[in-house]
Protein backbone atom coordinates (compact mmCIF):
# COMPACT_ATOMS: atom_id res chain seq x y z
CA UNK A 1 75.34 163.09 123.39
CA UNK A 2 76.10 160.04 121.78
CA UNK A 3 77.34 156.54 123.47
CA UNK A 4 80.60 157.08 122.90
CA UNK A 5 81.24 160.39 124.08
CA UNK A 6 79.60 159.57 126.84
CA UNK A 7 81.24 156.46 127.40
CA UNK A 8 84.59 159.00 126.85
CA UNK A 9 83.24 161.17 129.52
CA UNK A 10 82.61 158.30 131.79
CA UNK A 11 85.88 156.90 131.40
CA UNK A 12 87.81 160.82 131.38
CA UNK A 13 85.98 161.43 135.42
CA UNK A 14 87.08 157.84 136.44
CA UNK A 15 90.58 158.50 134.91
CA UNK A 16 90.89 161.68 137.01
CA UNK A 17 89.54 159.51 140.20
CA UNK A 18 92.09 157.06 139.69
CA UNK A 19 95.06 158.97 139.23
CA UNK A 20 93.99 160.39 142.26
CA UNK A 21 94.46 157.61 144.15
CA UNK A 22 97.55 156.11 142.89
CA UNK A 23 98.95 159.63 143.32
CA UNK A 24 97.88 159.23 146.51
CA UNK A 25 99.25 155.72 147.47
CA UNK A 26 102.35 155.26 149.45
CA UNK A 27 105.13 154.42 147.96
CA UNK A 28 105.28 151.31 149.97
CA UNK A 29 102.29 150.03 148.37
CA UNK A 30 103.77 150.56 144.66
CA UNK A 31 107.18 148.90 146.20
CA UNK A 32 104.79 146.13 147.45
CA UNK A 33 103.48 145.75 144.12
CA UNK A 34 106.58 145.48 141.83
CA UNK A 35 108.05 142.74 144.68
CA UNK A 36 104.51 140.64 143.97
CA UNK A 37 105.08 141.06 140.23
CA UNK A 38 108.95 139.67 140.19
CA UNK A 39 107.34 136.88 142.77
CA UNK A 40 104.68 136.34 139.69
CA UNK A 41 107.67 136.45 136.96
CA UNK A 42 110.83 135.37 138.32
CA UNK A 43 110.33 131.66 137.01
CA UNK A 44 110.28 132.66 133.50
CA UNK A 45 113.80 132.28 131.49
CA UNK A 46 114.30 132.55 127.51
CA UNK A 47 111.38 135.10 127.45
CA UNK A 48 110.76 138.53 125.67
CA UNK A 49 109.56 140.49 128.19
CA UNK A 50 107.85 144.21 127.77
CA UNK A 51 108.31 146.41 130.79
CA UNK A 52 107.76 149.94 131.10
CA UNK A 53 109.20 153.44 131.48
CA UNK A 54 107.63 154.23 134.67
CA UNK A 55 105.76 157.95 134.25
CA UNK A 56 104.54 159.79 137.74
CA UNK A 57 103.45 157.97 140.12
CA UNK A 58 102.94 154.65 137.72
CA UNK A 59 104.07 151.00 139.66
CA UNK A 60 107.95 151.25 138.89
CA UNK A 61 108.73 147.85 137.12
CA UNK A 62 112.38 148.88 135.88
CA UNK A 63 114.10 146.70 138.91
CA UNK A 64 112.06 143.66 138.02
CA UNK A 65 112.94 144.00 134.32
CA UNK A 66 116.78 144.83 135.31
CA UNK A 67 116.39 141.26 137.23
CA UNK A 68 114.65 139.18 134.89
CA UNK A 69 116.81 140.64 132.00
CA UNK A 70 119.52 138.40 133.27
CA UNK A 71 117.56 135.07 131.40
CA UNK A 72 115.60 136.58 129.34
CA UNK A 73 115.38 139.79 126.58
CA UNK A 74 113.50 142.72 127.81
CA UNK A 75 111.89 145.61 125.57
CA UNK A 76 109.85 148.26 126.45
CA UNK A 77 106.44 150.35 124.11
CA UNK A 78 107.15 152.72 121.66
CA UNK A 79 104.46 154.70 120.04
CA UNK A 80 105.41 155.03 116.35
CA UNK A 81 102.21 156.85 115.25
CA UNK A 82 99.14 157.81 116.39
CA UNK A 83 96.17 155.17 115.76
CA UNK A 84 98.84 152.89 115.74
CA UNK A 85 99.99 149.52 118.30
CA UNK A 86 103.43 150.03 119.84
CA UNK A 87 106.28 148.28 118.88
CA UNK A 88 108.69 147.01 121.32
CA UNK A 89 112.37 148.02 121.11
CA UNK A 90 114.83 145.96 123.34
CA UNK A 91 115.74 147.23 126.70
CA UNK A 92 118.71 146.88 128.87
CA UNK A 93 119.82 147.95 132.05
CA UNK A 94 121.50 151.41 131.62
CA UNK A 95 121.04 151.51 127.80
CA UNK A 96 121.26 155.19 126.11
CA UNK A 97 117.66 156.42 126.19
CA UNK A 98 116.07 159.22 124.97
CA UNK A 99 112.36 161.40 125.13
CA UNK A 100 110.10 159.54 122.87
CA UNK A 101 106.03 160.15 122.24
CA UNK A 102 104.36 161.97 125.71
CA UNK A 103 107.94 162.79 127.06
CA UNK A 104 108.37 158.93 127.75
CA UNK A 105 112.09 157.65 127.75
CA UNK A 106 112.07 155.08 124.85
CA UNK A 107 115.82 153.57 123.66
CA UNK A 108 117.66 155.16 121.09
CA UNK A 109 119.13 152.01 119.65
CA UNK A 110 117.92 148.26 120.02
CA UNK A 111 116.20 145.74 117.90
CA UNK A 112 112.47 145.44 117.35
CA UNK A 113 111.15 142.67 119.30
CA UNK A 114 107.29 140.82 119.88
CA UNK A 115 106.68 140.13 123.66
CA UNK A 116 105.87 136.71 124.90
CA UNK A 117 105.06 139.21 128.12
CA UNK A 118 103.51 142.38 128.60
CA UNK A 119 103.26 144.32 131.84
CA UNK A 120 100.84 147.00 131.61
CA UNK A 121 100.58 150.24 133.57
CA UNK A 122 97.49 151.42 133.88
CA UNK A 123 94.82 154.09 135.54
CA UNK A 124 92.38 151.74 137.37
CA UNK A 125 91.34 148.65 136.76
CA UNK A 126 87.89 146.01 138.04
CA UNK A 127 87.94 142.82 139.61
CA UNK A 128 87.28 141.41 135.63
CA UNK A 129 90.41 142.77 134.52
CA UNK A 130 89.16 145.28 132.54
CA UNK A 131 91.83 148.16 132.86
CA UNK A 132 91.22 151.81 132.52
CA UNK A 133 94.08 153.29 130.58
CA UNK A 134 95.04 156.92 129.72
CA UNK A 135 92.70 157.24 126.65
CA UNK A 136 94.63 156.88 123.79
CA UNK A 137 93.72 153.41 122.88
CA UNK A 138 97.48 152.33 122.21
CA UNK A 139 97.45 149.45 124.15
CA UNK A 140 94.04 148.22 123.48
CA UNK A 141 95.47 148.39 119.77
CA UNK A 142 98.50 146.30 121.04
CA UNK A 143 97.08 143.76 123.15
CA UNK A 144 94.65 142.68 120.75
CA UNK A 145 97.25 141.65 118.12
CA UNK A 146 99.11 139.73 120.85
CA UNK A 147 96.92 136.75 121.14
CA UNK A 148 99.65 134.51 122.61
CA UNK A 149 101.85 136.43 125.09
CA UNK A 150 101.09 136.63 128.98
CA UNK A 151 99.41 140.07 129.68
CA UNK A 152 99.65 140.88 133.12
CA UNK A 153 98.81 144.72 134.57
CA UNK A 154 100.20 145.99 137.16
CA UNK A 155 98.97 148.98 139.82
CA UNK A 156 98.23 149.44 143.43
CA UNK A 157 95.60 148.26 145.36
CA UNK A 158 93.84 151.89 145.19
CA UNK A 159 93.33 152.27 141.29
CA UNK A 160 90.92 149.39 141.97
CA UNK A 161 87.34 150.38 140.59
CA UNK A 162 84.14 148.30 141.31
CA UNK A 163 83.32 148.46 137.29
CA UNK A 164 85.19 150.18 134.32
CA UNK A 165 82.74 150.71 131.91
CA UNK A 166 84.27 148.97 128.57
CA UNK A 167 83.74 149.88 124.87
CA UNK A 168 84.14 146.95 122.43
CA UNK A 169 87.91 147.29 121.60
CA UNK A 170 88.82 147.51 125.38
CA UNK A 171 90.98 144.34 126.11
CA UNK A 172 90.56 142.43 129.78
CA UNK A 173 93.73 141.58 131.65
CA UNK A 174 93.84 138.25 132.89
CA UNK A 175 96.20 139.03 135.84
CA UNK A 176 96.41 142.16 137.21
CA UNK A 177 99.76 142.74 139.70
CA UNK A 178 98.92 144.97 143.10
CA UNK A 179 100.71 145.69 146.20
CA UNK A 180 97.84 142.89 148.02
CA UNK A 181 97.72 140.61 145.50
CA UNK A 182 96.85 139.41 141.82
CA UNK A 183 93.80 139.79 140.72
CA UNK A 184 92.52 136.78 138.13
CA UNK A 185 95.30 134.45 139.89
CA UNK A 186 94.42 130.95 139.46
C-alpha cells in the first residue's frame, strides 16, 4: 500500500469517527457554536462573506449569514466540476435555490463573487487547524487560491481530533469556530 492510500485510509476511519460524533452532539452545542461564530463576525461590514448550505448534522451557519447579510454580500460554494475550486454565487435570505453537486442547495440565480470570508464546515479538525474534510479535496483546492480572505471553520467541540494526519495540499485553518470556543484565537 502506498502513502497515499494509506494516508486515504487513515483519513476515510477518522472521517467515519468524526461524523460520529457531530452526529452525536446536541443540538445545543451546534446552536452554541453558530452564536460564537456571529460573536467572531458580527463586526465585519462591506464584506463578501461565504457561508454554507448546512448538510446533516453540519454547524447551521444560515442565521449568521441571514444577519450579517444586512452590511455585507453573502455567497455560498458551488462545485462546478470535479478537480475543480468552488466558485461562490451570491446568497440571500430566501433566494430561489435549487439541488446542486451532492444534493446541496446552491442558488439558481446570483452573481459570481470572491470571498474576503470563508466559513468552512468540516468533519474534524486538531488543535493546529488542520481540518478533516469529506475527501473530495474541493476546499483544499479553494482555500489555497484565497491567500487573502479570513478562513475560519466552524464545528462542535466533539469533531475535535488530537492530530489529523495532513497530505501536502491540505490547508490549516487559522480559526476554527466551536460551541466552547475558537481554536487559533489570538
Amino acid at each position: 500500500m502506498t502513502a497515499d492510500a494509506r494516508l486515504r485510509e487513515m483519513k476515510a476511519q477518522l472521517r467515519k469517527r468524526c461524523l460520529a460524533a457531530r452526529e452525536a452532539a446536541p443540538i445545543t452545542a451546534r446552536a452554541a457554536a453558530a452564536v460564537r461564530l456571529y460573536a467572531r463576525l458580527m463586526h465585519l461590514k462591506g464584506r463578501t462573506i461565504a457561508g454554507y448550505m448546512p448538510i446533516g448534522s453540519e454547524v447551521d451557519p444560515t442565521r449568521v449569514m441571514r444577519a450579517l447579510s444586512l452590511d455585507n454580500r453573502i455567497c455560498v460554494p458551488v462545485v462546478t466540476s470535479k478537480g475543480a475550486p468552488l466558485r461562490f454565487r451570491e446568497w440571500t435570505p430566501g433566494c430561489e435555490m435549487a439541488p446542486g453537486a451532492f444534493n446541496v442547495p446552491e442558488p439558481v440565480e446570483g452573481g459570481w463573487r470572491v470571498p474576503d470570508v470563508v466559513i468552512v464546515p468540516m468533519c474534524g479538525f486538531d488543535a493546529s487547524g488542520a481540518r478533516l474534510g469529506y475527501g473530495g479535496g474541493f476546499y483544499d483546492r479553494t482555500l489555497a487560491g484565497l491567500s487573502d480572505a479570513l478562513i475560519v471553520g466552524l464545528a462542535v467541540e466533539a469533531q475535535r481530533l488530537p492530530q489529523i494526519p495532513r497530505g501536502p495540499h491540505d490547508v490549516l485553518l487559522p480559526y476554527i469556530v466551536t460551541d466552547r470556543g475558537v481554536v487559533g484565537a489570538d
